[in-house]
N, C-alpha and C. Protein backbone atom coordinates (compact mmCIF):
# COMPACT_ATOMS: atom_id res chain seq x y z
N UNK A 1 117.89 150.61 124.98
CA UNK A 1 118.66 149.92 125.99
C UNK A 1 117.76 149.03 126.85
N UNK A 2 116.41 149.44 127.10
CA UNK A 2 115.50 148.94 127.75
C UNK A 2 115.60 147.72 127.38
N UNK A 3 115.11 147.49 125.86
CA UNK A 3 114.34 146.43 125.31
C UNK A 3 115.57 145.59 125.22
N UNK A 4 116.92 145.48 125.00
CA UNK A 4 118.24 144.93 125.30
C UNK A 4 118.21 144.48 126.79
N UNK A 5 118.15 145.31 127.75
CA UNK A 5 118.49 144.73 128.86
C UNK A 5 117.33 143.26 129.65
N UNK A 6 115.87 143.69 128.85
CA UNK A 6 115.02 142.55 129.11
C UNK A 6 115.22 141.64 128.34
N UNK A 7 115.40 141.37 126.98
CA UNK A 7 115.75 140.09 126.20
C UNK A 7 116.75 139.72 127.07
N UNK A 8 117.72 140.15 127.29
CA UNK A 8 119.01 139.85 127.98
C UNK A 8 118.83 139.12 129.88
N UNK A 9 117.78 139.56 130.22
CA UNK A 9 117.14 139.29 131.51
C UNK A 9 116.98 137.76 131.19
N UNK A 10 115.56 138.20 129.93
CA UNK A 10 114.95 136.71 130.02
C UNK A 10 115.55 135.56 129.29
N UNK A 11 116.90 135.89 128.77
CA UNK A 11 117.74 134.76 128.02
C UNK A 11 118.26 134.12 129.02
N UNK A 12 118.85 134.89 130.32
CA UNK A 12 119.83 134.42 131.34
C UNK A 12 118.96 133.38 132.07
N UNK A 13 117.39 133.72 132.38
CA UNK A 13 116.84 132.94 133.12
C UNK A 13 116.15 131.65 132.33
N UNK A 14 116.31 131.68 130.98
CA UNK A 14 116.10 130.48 129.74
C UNK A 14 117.05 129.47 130.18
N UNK A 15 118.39 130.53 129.69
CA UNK A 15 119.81 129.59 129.81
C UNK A 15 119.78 129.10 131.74
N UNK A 16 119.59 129.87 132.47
CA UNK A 16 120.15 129.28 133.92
C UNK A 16 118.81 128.03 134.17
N UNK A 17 117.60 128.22 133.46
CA UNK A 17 116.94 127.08 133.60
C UNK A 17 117.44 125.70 133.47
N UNK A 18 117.57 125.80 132.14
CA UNK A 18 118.18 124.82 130.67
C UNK A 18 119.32 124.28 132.10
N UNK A 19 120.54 124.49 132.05
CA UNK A 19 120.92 124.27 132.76
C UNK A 19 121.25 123.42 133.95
N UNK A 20 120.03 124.08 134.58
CA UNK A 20 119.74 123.79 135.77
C UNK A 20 118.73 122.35 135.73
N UNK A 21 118.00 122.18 134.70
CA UNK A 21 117.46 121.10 134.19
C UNK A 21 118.63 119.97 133.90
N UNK A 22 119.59 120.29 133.40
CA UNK A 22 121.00 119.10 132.34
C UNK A 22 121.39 118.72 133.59
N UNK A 23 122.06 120.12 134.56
CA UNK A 23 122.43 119.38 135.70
C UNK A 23 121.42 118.68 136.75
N UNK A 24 120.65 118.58 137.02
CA UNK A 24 120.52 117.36 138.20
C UNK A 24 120.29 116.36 137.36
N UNK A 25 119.66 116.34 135.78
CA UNK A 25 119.34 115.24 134.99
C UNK A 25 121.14 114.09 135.35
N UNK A 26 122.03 115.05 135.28
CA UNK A 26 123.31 114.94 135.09
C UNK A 26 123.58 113.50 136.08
N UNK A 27 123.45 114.70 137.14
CA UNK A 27 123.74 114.61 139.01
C UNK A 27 123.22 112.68 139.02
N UNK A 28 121.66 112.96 139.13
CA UNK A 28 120.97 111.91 139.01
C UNK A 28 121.09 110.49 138.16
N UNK A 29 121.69 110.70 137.46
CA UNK A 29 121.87 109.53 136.49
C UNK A 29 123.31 109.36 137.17
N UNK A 30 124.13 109.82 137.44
CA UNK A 30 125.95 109.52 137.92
C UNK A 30 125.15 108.61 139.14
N UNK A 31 124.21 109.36 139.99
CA UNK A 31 123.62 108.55 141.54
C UNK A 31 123.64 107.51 141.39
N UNK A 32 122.63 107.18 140.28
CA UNK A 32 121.47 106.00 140.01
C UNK A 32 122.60 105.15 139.43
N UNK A 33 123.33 104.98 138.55
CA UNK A 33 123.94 104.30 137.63
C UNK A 33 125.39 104.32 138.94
N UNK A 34 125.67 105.09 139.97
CA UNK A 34 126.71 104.38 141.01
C UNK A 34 126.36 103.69 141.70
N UNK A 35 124.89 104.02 142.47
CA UNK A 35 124.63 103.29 143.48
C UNK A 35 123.74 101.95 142.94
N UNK A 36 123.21 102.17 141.74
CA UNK A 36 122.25 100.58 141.43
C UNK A 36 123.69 99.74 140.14
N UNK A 37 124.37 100.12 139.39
CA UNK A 37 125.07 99.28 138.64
C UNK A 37 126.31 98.90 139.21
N UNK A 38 126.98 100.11 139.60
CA UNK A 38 128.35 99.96 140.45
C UNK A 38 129.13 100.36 139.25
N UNK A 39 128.72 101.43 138.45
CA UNK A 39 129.95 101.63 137.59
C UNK A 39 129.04 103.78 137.39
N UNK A 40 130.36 104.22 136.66
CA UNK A 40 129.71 105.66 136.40
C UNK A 40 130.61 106.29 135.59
N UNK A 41 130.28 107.55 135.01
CA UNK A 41 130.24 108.06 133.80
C UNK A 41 131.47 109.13 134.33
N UNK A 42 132.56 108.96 133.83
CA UNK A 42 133.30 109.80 134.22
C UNK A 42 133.29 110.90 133.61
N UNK A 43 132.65 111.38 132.63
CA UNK A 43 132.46 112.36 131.57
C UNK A 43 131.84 113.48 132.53
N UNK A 44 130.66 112.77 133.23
CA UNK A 44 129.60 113.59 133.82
C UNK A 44 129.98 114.66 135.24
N UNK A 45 131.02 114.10 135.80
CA UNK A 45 131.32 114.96 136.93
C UNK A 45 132.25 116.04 135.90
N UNK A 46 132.92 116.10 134.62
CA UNK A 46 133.48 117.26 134.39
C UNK A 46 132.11 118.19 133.55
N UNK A 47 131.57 117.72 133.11
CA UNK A 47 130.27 118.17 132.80
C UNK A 47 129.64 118.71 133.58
N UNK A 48 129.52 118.49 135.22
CA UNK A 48 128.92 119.00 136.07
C UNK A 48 129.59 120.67 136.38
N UNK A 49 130.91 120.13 136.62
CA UNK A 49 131.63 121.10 137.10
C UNK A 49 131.41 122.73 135.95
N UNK A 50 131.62 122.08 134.60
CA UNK A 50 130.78 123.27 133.25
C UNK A 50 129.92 123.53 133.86
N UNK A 51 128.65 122.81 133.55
CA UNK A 51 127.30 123.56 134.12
C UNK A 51 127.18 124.38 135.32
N UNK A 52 128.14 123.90 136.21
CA UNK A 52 127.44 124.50 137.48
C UNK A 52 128.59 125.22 137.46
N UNK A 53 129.58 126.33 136.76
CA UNK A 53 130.32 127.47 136.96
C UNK A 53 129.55 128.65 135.91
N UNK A 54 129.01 127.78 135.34
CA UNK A 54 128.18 129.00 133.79
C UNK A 54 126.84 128.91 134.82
N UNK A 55 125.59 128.17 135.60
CA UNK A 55 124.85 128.60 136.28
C UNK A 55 125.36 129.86 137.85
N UNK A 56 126.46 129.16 138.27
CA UNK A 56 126.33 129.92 139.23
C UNK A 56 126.79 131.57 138.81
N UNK A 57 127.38 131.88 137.59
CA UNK A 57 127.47 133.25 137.13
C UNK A 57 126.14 133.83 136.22
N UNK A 58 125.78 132.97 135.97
CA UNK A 58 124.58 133.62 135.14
C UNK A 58 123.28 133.36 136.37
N UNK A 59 123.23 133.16 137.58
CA UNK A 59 122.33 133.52 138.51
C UNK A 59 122.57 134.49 139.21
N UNK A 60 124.15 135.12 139.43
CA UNK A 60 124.87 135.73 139.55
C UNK A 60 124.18 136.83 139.11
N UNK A 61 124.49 137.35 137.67
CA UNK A 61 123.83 138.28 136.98
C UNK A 61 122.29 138.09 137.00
N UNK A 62 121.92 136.85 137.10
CA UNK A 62 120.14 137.55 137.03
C UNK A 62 119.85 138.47 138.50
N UNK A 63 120.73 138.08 139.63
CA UNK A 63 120.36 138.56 140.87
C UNK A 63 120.58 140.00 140.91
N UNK A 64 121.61 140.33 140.56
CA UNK A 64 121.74 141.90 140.06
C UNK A 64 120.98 142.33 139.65
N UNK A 65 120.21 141.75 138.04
CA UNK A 65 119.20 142.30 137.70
C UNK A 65 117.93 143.04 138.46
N UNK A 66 117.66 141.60 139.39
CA UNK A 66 116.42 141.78 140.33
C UNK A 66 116.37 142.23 141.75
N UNK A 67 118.15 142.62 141.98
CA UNK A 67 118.40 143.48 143.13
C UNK A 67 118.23 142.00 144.46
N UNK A 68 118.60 140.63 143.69
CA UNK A 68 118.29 139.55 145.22
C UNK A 68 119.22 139.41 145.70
N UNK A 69 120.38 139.83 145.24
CA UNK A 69 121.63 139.73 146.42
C UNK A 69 121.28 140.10 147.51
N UNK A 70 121.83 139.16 148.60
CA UNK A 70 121.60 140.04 150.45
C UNK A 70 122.03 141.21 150.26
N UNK A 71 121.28 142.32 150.80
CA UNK A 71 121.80 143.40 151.79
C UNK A 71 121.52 144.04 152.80
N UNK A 72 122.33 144.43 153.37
CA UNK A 72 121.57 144.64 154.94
C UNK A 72 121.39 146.21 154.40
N UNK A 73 120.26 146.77 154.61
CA UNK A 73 119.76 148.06 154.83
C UNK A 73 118.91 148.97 155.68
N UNK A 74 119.41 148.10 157.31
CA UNK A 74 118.97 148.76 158.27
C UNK A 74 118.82 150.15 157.86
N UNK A 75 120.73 150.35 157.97
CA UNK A 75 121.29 152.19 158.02
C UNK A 75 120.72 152.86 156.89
N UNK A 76 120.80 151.98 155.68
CA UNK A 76 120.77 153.05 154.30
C UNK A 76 119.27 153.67 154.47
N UNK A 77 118.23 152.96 155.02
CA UNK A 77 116.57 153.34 155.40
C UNK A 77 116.90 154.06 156.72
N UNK A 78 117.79 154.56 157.11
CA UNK A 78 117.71 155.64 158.38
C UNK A 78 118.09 156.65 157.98
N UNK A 79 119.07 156.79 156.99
CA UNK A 79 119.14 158.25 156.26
C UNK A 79 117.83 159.01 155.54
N UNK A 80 118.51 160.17 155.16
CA UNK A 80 118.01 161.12 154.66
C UNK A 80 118.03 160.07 153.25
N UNK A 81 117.08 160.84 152.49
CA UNK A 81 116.48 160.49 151.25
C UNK A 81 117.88 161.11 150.33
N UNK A 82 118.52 162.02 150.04
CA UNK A 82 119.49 162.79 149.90
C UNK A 82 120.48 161.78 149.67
N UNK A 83 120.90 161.55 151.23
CA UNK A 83 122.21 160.84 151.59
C UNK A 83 121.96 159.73 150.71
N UNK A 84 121.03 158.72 151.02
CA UNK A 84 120.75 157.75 150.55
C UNK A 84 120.63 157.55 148.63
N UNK A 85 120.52 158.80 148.17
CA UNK A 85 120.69 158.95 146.80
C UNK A 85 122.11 158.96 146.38
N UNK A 86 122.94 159.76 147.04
CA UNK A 86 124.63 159.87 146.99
C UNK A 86 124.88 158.30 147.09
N UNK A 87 124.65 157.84 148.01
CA UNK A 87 125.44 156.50 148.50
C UNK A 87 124.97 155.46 147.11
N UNK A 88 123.50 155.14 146.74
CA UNK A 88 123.28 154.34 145.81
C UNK A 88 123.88 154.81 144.47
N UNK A 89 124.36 155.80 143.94
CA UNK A 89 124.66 156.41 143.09
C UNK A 89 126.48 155.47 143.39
N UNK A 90 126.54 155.99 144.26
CA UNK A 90 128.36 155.45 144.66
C UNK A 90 128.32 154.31 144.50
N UNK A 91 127.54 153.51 144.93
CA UNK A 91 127.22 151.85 144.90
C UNK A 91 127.20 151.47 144.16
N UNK A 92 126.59 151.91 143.18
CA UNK A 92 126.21 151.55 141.44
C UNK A 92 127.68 151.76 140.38
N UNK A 93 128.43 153.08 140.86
CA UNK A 93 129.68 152.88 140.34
C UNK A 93 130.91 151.92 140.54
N UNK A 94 131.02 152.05 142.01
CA UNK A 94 132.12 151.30 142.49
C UNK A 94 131.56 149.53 141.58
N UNK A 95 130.49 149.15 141.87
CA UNK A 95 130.29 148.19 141.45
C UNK A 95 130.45 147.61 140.00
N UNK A 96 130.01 148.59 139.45
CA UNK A 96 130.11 149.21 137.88
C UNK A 96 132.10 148.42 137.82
N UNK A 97 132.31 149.21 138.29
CA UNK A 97 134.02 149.23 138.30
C UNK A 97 134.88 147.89 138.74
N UNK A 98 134.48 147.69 139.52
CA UNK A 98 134.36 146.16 140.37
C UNK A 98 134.37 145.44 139.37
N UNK A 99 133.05 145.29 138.87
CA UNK A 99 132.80 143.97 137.75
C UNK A 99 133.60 144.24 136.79
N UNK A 100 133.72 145.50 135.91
CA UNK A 100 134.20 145.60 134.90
C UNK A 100 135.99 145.08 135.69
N UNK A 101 136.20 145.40 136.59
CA UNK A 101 137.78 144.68 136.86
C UNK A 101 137.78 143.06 136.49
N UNK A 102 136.71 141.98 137.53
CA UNK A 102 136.62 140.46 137.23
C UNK A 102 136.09 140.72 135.55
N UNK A 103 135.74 141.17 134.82
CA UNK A 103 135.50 140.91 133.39
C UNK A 103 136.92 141.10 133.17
N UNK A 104 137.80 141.88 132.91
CA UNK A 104 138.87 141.98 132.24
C UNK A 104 139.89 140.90 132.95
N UNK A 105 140.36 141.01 134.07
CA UNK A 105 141.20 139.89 134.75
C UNK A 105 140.49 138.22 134.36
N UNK A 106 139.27 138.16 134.30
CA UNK A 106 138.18 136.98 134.19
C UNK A 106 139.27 136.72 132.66
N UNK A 107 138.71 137.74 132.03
CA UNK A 107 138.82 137.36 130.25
C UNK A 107 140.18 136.37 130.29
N UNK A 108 141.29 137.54 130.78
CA UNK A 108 142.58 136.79 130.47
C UNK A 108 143.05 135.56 131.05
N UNK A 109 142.45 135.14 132.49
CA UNK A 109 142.33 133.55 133.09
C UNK A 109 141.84 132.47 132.05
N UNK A 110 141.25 133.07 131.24
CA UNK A 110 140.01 132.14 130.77
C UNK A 110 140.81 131.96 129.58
N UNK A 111 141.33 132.85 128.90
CA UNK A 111 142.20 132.81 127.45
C UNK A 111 143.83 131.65 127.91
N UNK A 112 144.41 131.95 129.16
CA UNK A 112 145.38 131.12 129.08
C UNK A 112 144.95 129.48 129.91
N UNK A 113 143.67 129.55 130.54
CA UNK A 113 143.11 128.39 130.43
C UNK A 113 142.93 127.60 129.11
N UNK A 114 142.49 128.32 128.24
CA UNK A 114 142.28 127.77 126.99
C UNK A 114 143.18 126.32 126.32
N UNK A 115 144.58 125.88 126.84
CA UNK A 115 145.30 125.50 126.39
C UNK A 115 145.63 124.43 127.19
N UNK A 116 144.49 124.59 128.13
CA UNK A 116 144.90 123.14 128.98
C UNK A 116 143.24 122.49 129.17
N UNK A 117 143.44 120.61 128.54
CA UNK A 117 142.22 120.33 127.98
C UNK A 117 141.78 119.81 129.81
N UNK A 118 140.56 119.43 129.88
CA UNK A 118 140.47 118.88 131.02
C UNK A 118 140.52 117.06 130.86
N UNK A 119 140.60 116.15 131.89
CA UNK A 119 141.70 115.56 131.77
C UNK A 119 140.79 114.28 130.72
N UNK A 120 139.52 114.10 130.67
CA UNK A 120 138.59 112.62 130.50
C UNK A 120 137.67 113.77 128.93
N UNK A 121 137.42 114.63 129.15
CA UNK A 121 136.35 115.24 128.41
C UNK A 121 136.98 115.74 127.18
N UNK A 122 138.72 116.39 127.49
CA UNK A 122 139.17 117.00 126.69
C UNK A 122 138.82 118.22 126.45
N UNK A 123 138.08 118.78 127.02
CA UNK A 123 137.21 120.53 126.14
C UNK A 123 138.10 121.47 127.42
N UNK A 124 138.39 122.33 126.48
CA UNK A 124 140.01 123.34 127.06
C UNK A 124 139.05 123.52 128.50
N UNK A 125 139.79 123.76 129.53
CA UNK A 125 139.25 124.27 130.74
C UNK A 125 139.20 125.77 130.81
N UNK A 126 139.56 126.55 129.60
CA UNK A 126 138.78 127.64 129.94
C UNK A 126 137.59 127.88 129.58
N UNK A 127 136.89 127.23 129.13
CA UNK A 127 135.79 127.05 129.01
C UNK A 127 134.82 127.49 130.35
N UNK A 128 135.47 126.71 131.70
CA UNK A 128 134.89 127.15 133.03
C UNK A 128 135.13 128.24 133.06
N UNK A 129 136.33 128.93 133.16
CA UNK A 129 136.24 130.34 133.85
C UNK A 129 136.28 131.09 132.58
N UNK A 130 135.33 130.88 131.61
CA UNK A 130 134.83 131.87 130.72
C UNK A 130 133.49 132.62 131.29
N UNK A 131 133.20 132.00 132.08
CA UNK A 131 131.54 132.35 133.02
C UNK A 131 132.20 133.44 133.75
N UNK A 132 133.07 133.74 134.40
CA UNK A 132 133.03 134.79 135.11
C UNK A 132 133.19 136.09 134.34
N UNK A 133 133.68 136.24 132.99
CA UNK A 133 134.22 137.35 132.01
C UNK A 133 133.07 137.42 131.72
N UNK A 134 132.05 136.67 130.76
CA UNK A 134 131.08 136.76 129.88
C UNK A 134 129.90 137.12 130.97
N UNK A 135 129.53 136.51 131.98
CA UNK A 135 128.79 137.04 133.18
C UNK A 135 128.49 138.49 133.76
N UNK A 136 129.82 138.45 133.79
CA UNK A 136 130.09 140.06 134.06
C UNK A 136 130.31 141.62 133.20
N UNK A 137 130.01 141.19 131.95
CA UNK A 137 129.47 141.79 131.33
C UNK A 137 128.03 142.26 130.84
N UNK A 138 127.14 140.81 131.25
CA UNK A 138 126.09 140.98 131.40
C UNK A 138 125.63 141.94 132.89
N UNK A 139 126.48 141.59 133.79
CA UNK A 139 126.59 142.45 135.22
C UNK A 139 126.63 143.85 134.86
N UNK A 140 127.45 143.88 133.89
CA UNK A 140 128.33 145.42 133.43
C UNK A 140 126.97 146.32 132.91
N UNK A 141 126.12 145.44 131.94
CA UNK A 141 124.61 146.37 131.18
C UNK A 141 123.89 146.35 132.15
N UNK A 142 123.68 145.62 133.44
CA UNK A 142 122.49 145.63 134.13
C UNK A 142 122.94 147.09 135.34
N UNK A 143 124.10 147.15 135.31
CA UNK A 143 124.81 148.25 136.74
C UNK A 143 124.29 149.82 135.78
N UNK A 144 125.22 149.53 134.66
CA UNK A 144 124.95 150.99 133.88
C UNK A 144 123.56 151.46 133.58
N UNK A 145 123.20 150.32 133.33
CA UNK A 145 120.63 150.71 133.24
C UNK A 145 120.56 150.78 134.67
N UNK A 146 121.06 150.56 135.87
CA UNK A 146 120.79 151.03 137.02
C UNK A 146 121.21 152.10 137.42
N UNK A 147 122.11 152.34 136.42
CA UNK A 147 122.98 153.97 137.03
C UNK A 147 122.20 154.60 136.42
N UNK A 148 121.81 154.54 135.13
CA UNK A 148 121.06 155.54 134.10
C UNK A 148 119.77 155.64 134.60
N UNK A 149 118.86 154.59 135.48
CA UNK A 149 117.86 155.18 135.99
C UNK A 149 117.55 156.08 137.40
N UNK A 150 118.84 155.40 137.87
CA UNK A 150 119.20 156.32 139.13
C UNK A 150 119.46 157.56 138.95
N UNK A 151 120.49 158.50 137.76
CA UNK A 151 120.49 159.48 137.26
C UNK A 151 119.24 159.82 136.73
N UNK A 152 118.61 159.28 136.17
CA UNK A 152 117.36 159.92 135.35
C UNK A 152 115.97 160.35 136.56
N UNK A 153 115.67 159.78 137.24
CA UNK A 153 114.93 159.49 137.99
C UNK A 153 115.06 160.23 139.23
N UNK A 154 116.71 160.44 139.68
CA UNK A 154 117.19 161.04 140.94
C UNK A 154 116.39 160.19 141.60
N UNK A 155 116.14 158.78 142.10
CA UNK A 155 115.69 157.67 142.75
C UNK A 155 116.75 157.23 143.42
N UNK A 156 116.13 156.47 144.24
CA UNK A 156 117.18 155.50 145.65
C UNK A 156 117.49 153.88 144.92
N UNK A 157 116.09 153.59 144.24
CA UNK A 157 115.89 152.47 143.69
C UNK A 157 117.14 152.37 142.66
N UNK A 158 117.46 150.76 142.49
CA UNK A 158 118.13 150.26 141.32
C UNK A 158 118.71 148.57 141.63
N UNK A 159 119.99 148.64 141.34
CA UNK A 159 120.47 147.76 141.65
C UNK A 159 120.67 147.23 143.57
N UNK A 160 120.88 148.45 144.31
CA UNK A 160 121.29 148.20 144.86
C UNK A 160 120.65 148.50 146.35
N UNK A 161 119.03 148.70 145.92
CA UNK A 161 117.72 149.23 147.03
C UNK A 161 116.58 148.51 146.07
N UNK A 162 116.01 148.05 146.63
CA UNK A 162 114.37 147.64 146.40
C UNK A 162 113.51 148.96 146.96
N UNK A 163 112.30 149.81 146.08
CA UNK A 163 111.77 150.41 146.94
C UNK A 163 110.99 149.46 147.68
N UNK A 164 109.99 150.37 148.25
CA UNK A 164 108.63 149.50 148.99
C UNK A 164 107.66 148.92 147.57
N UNK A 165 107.61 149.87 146.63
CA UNK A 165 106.49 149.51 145.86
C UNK A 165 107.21 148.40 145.38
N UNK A 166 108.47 148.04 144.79
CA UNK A 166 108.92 147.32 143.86
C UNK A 166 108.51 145.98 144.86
N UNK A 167 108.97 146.36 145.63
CA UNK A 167 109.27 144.77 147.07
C UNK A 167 107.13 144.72 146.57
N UNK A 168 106.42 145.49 146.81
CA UNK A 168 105.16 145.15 146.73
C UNK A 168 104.52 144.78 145.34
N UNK A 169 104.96 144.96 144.21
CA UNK A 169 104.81 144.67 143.01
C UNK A 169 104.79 143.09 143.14
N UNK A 170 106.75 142.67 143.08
CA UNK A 170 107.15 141.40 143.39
C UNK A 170 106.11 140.47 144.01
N UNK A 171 105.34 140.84 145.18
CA UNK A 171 104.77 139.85 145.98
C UNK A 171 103.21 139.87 145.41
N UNK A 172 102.55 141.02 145.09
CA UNK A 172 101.51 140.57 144.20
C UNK A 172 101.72 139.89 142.79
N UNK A 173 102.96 140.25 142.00
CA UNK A 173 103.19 139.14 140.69
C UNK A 173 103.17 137.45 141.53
N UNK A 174 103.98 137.36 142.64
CA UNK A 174 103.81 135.97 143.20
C UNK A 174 102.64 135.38 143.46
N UNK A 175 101.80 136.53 144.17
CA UNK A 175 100.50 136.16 144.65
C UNK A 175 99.54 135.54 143.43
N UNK A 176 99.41 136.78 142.65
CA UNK A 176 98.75 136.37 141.12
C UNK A 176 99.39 135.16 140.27
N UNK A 177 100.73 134.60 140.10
CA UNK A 177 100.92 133.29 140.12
C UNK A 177 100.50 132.19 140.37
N UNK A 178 100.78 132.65 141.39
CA UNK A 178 99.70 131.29 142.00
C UNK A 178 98.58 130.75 142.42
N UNK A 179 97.53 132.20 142.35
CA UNK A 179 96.22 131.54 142.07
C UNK A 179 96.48 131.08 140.52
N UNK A 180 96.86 131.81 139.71
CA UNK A 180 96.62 131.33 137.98
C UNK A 180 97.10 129.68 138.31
N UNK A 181 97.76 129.39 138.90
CA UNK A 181 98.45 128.05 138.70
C UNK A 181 97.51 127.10 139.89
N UNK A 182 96.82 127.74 141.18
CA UNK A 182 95.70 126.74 141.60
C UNK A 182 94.19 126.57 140.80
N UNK A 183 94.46 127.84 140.10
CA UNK A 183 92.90 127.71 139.28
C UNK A 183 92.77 126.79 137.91
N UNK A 184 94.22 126.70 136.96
CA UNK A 184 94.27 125.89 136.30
C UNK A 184 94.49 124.55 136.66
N UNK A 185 95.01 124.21 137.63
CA UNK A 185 94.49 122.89 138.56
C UNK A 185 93.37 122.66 139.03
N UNK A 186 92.65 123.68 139.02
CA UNK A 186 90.92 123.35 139.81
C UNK A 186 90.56 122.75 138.32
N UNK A 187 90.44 123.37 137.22
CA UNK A 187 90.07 123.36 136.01
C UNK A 187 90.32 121.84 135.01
N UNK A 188 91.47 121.72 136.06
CA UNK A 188 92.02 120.10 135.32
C UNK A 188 90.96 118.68 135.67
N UNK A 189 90.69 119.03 136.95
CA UNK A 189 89.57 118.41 137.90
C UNK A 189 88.48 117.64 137.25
């Protein structure tokens, strides 16, 4: 399940790149070609609207992955270690449950979208709200490997707590980044 849930990590952040690259390439050329020719691509704003409903669910799910959603956890760090195991345990289900609801309601939006094209591009408009079903299934493997390590582990950590070490891991992988990336610039010199 491990080795599934990281291919699956690092595909989302391939694809939300990719993406994220087409769109401003997108964005930018509609700019340039309105504001310097005086004419523009009507293709490209429904194109936009694709890209940026399949990025904002598949950043969606990478954030889960990496626990970056906001949360406030004044209270949950004032409890007992105990309490605080019950509650992330609850967190991890309800959520579990949650998503798996927008996956199934998602699916069937997206299936009777199917039949209505959008209006210049033609490509069915469920196409957009296929990102929230298919998303959330990826949501769905990342909650259950958080439940399963939360059970295994009897840990606070998962989806839905950063420990201290993890939060300290994170910032030395950043740190070590970026010397590698000023030193291969010294090197270019």
């Amino acid at each position: 399940m491990k080795r599934i849930i990281t291919v699956l990590d690092t595909l989302i952040f391939a694809v939300a790149g990719v993406l994220t690259a087409v769109l401003l390439f997108m964005v930018l050329l509609q700019s340039l070609c309105r504001n310097l020719f005086n004419f523009s691509f009507i293709q490209i704003e429904e194109l936009c609207i694709l890209s940026l409903s399949w990025l904002t669910f598949l950043a969606a799910a990478y954030a889960v992955r990496h626990c970056a959603h906001v949360a406030v956890d004044f209270f949950f760090n004032k409890m007992p270690r105990p309490f605080r195991y019950g509650l992330n345990l609850v967190t991890i289900v309800v959520l579990l449950f949650l998503t798996g609801f927008m996956a199934w309601h998602g699916w069937g939006l997206a299936i009777r979208q199917m039949r209505t094209p959008l209006p210049v591009t033609h490509i069915p408009r469920g196409y957009i709200y296929l990102a929230a079903p298919v998303c959330s299934v990826f949501m769905i493997l990342f909650f259950a490997d958080a439940l399963i390590d939360c059970i295994q582990t009897h840990g606070i950590l998962g989806v839905v707590v950063d420990s201290e070490e993890q939060i300290q891991k994170e910032l030395a992988n950043g740190q070590q980044l970026a010397k590698d990336v000023l030193d291969k610039g010294a090197e270019g010199r």
